[in-house]
C-alpha atoms as a PDB file:
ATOM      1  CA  UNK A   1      -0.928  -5.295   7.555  1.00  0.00           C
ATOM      2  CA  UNK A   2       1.367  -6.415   4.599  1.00  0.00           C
ATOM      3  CA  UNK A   3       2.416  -3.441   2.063  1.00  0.00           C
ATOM      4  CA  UNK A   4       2.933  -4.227  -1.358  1.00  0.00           C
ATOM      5  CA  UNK A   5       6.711  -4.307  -1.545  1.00  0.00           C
ATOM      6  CA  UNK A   6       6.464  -7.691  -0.110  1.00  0.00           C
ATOM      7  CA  UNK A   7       8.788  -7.330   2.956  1.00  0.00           C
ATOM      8  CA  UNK A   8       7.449  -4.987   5.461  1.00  0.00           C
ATOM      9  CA  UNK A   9       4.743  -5.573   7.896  1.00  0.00           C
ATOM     10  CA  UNK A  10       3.142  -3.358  10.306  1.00  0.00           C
ATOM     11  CA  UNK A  11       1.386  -4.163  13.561  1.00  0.00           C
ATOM     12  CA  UNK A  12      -0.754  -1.460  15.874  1.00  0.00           C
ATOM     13  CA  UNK A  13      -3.986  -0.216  17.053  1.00  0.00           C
ATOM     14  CA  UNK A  14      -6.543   1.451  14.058  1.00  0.00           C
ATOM     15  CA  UNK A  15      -7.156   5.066  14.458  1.00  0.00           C
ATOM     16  CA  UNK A  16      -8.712   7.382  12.377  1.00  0.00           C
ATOM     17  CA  UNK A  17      -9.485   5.602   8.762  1.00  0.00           C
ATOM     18  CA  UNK A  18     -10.405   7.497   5.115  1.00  0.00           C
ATOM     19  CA  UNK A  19     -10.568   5.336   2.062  1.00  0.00           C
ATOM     20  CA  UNK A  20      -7.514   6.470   0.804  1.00  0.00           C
ATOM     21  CA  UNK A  21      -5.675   6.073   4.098  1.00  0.00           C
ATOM     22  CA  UNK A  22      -5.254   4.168   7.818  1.00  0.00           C
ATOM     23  CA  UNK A  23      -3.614   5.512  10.809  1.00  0.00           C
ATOM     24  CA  UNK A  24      -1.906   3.775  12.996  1.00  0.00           C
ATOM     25  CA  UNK A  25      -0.599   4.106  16.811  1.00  0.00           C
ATOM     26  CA  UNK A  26       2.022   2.147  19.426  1.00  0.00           C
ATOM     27  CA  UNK A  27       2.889   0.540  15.242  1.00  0.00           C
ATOM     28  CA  UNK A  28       6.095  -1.775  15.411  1.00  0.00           C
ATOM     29  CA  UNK A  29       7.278  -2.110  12.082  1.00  0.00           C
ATOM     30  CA  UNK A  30       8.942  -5.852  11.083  1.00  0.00           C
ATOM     31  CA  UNK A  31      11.162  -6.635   7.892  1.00  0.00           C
ATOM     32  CA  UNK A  32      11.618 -10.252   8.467  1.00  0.00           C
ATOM     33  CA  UNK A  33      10.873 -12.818  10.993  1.00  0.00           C
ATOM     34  CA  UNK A  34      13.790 -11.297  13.543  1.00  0.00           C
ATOM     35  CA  UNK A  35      13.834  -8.074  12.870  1.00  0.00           C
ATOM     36  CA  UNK A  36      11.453  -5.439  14.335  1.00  0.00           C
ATOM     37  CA  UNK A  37      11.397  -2.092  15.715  1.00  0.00           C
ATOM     38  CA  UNK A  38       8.827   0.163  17.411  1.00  0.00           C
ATOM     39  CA  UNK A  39       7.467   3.232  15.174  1.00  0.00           C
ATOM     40  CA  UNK A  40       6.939   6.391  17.660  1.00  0.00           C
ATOM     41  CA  UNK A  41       3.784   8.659  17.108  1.00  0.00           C
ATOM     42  CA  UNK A  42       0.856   7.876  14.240  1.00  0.00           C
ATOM     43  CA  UNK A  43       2.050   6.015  10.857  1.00  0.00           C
ATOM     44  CA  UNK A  44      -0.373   6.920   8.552  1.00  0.00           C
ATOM     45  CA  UNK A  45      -0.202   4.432   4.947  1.00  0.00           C
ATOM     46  CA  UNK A  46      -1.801   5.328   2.261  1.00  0.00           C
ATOM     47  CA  UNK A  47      -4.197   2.535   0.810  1.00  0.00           C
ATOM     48  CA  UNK A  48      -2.958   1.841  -2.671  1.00  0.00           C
ATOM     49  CA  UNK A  49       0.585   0.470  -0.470  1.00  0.00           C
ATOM     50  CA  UNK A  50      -1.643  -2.099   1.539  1.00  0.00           C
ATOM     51  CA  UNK A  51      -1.610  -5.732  -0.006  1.00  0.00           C
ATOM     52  CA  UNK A  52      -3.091  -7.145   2.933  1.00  0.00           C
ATOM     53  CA  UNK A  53      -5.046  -6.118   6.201  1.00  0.00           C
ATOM     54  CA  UNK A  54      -6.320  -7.987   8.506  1.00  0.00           C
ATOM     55  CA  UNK A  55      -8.399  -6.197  11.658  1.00  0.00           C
ATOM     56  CA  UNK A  56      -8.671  -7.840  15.001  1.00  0.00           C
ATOM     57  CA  UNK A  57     -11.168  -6.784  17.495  1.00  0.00           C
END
C-alpha cells in the first residue's frame, strides 16, 4: 500500500482489518526504489494515511 505522504510504501500479509484501520505482518517498509527494510511484529495504519491499496490473493 502507498500512504499519503507520497514516499513510503508498505508490503505484507493482511491481518485483522476495521474500517478505520489494517494490520499488517512479516511488513517491509520501502522509501524509494533501493531502499527497504523489514518492519518486526504487526504495523497497524490507520485508514485516512492509505492513498492506495492494492490486495493480492
Amino acid at each position: 500500500m502507498n500512504l499519503v505522504d507520497g514516499r513510503t510504501t508498505i508490503t505484507g500479509e493482511r491481518r485483522l482489518s476495521w474500517p478505520w484501520q489494517v494490520r499488517l505482518t512479516g511488513a517491509e517498509l520501502h522509501r524509494g526504489p533501493t531502499d527497504s527494510s523489514p518492519v518486526d511484529g504487526t504495523v497497524v495504519i490507520p485508514r485516512h494515511r492509505i492513498d492506495f491499496m492494492q490486495v493480492v490473493g
